[in-house]
N, C-alpha and C. Protein backbone atom coordinates (compact mmCIF):
# COMPACT_ATOMS: atom_id res chain seq x y z
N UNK A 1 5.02 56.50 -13.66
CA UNK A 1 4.65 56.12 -12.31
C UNK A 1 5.03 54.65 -12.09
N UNK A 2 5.93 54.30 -10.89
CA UNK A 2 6.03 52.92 -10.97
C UNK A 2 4.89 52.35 -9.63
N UNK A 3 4.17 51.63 -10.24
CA UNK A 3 3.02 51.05 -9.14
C UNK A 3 3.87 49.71 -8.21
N UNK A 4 3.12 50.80 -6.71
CA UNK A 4 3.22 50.06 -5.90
C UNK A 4 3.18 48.49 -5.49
N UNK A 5 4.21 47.23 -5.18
CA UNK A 5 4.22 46.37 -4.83
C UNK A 5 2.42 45.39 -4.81
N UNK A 6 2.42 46.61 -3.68
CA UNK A 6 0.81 45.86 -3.31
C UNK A 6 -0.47 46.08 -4.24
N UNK A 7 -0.61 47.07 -4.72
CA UNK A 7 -1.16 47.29 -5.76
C UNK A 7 -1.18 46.06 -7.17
N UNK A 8 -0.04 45.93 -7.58
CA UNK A 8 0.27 44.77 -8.82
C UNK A 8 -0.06 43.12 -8.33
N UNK A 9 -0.07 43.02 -6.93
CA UNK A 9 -0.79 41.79 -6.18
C UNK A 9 -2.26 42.22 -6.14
N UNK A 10 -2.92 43.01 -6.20
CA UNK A 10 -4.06 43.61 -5.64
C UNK A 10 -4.60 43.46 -7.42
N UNK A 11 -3.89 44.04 -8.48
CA UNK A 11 -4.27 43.83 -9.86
C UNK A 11 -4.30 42.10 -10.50
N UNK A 12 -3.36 41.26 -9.87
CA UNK A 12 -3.41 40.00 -10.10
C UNK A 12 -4.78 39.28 -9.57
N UNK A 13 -4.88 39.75 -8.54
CA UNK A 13 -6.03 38.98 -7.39
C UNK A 13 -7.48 39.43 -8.77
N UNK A 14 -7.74 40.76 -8.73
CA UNK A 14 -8.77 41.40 -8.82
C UNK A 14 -9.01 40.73 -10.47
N UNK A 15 -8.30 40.38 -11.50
CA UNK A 15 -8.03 40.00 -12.40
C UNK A 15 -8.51 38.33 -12.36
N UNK A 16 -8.44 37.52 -11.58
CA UNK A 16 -8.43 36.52 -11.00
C UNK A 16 -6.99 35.33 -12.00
N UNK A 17 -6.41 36.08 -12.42
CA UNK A 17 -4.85 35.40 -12.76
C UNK A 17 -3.92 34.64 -11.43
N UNK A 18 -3.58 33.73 -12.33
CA UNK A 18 -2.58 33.32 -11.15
C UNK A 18 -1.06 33.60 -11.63
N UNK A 19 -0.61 33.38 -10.81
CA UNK A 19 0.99 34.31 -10.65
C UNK A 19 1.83 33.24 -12.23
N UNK A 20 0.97 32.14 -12.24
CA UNK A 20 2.06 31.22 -13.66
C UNK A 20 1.95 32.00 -14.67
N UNK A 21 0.24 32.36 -15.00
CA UNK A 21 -0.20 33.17 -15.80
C UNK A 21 0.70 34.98 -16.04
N UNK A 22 0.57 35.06 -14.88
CA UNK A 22 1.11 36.33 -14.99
C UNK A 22 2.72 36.25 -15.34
N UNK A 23 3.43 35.24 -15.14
CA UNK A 23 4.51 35.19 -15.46
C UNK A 23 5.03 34.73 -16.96
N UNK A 24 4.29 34.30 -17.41
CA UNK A 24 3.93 33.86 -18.80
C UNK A 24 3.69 34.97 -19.85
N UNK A 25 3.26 36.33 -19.53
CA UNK A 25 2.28 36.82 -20.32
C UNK A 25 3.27 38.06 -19.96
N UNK A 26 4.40 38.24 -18.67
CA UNK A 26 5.02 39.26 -18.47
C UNK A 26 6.92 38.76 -18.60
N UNK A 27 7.12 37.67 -18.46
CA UNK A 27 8.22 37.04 -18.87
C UNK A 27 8.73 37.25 -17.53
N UNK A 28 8.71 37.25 -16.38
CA UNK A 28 8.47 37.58 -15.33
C UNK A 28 8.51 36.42 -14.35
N UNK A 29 10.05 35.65 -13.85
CA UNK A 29 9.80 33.98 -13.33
C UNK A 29 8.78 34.53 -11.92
N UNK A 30 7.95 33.14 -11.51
CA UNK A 30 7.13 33.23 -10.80
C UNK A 30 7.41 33.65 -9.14
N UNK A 31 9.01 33.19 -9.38
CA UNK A 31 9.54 33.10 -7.96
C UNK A 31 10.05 34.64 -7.54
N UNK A 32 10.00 35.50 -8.62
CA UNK A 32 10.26 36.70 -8.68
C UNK A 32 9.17 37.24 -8.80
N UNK A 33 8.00 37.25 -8.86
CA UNK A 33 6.46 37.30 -8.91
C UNK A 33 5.80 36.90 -7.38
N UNK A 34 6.50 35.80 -6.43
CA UNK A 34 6.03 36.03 -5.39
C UNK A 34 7.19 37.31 -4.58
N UNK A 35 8.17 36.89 -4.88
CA UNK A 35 9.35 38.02 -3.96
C UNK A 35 8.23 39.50 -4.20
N UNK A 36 7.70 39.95 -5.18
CA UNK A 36 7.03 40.92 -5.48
C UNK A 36 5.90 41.09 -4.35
N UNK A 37 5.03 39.89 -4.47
CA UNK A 37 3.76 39.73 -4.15
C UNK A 37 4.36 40.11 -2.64
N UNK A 38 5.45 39.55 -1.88
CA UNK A 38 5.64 39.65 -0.61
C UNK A 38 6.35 40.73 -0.42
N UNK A 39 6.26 42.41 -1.01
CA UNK A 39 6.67 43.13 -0.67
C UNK A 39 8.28 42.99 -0.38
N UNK A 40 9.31 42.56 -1.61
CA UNK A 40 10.41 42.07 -1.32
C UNK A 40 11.22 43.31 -2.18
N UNK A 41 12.51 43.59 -1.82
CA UNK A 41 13.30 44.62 -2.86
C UNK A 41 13.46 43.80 -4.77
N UNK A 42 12.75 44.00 -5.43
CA UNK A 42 12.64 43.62 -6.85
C UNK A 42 13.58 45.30 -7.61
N UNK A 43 13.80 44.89 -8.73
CA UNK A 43 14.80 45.98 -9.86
C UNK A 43 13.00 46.64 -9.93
N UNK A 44 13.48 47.64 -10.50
CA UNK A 44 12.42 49.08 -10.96
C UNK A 44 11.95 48.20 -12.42
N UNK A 45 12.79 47.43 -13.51
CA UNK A 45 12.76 47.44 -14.24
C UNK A 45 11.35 46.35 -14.26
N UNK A 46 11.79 45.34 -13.33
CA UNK A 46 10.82 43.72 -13.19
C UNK A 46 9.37 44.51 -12.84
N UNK A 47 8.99 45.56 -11.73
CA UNK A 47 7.92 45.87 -11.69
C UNK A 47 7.47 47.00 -12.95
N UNK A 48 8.24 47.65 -13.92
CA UNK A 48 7.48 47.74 -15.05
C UNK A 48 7.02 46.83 -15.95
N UNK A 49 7.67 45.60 -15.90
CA UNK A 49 7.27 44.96 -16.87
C UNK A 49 5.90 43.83 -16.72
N UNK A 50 5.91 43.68 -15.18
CA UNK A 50 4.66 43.63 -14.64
C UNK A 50 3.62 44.51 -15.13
N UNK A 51 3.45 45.40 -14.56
CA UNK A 51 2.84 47.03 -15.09
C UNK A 51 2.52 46.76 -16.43
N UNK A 52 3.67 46.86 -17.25
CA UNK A 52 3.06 46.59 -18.53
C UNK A 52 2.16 44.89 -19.06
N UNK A 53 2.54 44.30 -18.59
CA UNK A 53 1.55 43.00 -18.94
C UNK A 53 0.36 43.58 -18.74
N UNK A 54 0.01 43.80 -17.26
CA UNK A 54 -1.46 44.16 -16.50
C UNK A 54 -2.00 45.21 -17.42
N UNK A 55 -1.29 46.19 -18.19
CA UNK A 55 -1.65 47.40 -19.29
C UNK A 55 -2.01 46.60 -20.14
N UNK A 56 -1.39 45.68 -21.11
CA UNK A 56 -2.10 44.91 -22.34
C UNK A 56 -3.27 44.30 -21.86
N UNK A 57 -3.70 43.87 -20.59
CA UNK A 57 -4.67 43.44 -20.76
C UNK A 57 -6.08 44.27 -20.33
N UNK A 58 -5.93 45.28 -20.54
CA UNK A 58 -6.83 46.62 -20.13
C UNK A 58 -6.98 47.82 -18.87
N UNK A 59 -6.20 46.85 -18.00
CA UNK A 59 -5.79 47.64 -16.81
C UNK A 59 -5.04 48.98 -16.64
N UNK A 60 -6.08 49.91 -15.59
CA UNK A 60 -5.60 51.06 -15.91
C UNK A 60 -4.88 51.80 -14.49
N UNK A 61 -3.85 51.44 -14.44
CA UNK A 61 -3.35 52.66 -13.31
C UNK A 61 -3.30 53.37 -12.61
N UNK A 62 -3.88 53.92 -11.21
CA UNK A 62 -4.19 55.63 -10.82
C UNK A 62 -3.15 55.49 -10.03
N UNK A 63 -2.97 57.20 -10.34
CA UNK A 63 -1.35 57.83 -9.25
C UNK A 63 -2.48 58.19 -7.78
N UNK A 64 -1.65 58.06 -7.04
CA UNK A 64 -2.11 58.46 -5.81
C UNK A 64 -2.50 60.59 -5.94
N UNK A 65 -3.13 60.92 -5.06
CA UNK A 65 -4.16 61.88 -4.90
C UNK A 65 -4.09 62.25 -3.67
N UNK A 66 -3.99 63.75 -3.17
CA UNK A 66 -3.87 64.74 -1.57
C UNK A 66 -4.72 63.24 -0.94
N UNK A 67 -5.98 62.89 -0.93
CA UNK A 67 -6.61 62.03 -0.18
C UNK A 67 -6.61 60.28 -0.45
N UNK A 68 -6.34 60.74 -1.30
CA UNK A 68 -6.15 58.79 -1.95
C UNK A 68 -5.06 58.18 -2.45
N UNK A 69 -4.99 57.00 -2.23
CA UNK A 69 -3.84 56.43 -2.34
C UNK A 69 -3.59 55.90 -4.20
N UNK A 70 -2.75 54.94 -4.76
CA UNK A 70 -3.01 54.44 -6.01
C UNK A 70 -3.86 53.56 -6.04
N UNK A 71 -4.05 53.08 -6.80
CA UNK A 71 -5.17 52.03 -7.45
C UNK A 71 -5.04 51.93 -8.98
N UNK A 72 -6.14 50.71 -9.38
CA UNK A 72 -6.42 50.38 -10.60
C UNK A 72 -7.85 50.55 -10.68
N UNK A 73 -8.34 50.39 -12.03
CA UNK A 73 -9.55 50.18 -12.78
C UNK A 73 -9.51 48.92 -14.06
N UNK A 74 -10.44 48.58 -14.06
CA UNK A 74 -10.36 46.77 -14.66
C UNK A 74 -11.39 47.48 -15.86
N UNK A 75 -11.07 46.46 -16.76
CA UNK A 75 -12.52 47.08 -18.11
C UNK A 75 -13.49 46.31 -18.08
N UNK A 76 -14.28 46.61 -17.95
CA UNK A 76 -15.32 45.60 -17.69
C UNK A 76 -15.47 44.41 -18.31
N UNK A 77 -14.67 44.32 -19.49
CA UNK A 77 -14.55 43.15 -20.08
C UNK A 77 -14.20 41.81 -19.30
N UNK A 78 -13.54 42.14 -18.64
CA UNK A 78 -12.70 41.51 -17.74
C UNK A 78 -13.75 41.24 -16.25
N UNK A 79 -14.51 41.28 -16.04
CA UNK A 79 -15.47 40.98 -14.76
C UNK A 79 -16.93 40.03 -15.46
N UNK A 80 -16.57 39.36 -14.71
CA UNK A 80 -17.95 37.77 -14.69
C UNK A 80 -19.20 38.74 -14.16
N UNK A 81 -20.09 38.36 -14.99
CA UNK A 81 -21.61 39.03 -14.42
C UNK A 81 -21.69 38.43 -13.10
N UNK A 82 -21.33 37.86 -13.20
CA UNK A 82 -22.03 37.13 -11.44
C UNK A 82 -20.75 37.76 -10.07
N UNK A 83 -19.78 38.31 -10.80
CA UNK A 83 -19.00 39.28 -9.68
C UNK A 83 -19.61 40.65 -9.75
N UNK A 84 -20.92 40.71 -10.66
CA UNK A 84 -21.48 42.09 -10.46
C UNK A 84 -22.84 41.66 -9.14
N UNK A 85 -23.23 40.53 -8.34
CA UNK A 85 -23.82 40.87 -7.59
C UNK A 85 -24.15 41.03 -6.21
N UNK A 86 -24.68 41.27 -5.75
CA UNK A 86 -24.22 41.91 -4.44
C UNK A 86 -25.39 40.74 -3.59
C-alpha cells in the first residue's frame, strides 16, 4: 500500500517530529519532505521510504475501507500523558 501524501504529513504532525527529523531518520532531503507535505508529484519510491521510517518507529498503517478512508495508529509509547487529556 503506498500511503497517501496527506496521511505521512498527518503521521509527522501526530508524532510531533519535525520534517529535519524526519529527514534524518528517512534520508529523505527536507525540501523533498515539504514538496510531499504540499501534496506535490514525489517518485513512489521517496514516499516508501518515508513510510518506512514512520514503520521503525512504531507506526502502523490502515488501507482505506467501503466507509473509511486510510489512516494510522501511533503506539502508545509514543504519546505524552498529558496528550491523553481531555
Amino acid at each position: 500500500m503506498i500511503v497517501p501524501n496527506e496521511i505521512l504529513r498527518a503521521a509527522r504532525s501526530a508524532l510531533g517530529m519535525s520534517q529535519a527529523e524526519l529527514a534524518k531518520i528517512s534520508g529523505v532531503g527536507v525540501r523533498t519532505i515539504m514538496r510531499v507535505e504540499r501534496n506535490e508529484r514525489v517518485a513512489v519510491r521517496t514516499l516508501q521510504r518515508l513510510q518506512t521510517a514512520f514503520e521503525t518507529r512504531g507506526l502502523k498503517f490502515l488501507a482505506s475501507e467501503p466507509d473509511l478512508g486510510p489512516g494510522f495508529r501511533i503506539p502508545l509509547a509514543s504519546i505524552k500523558r498529558d496528550d491523553l487529556r481531555f
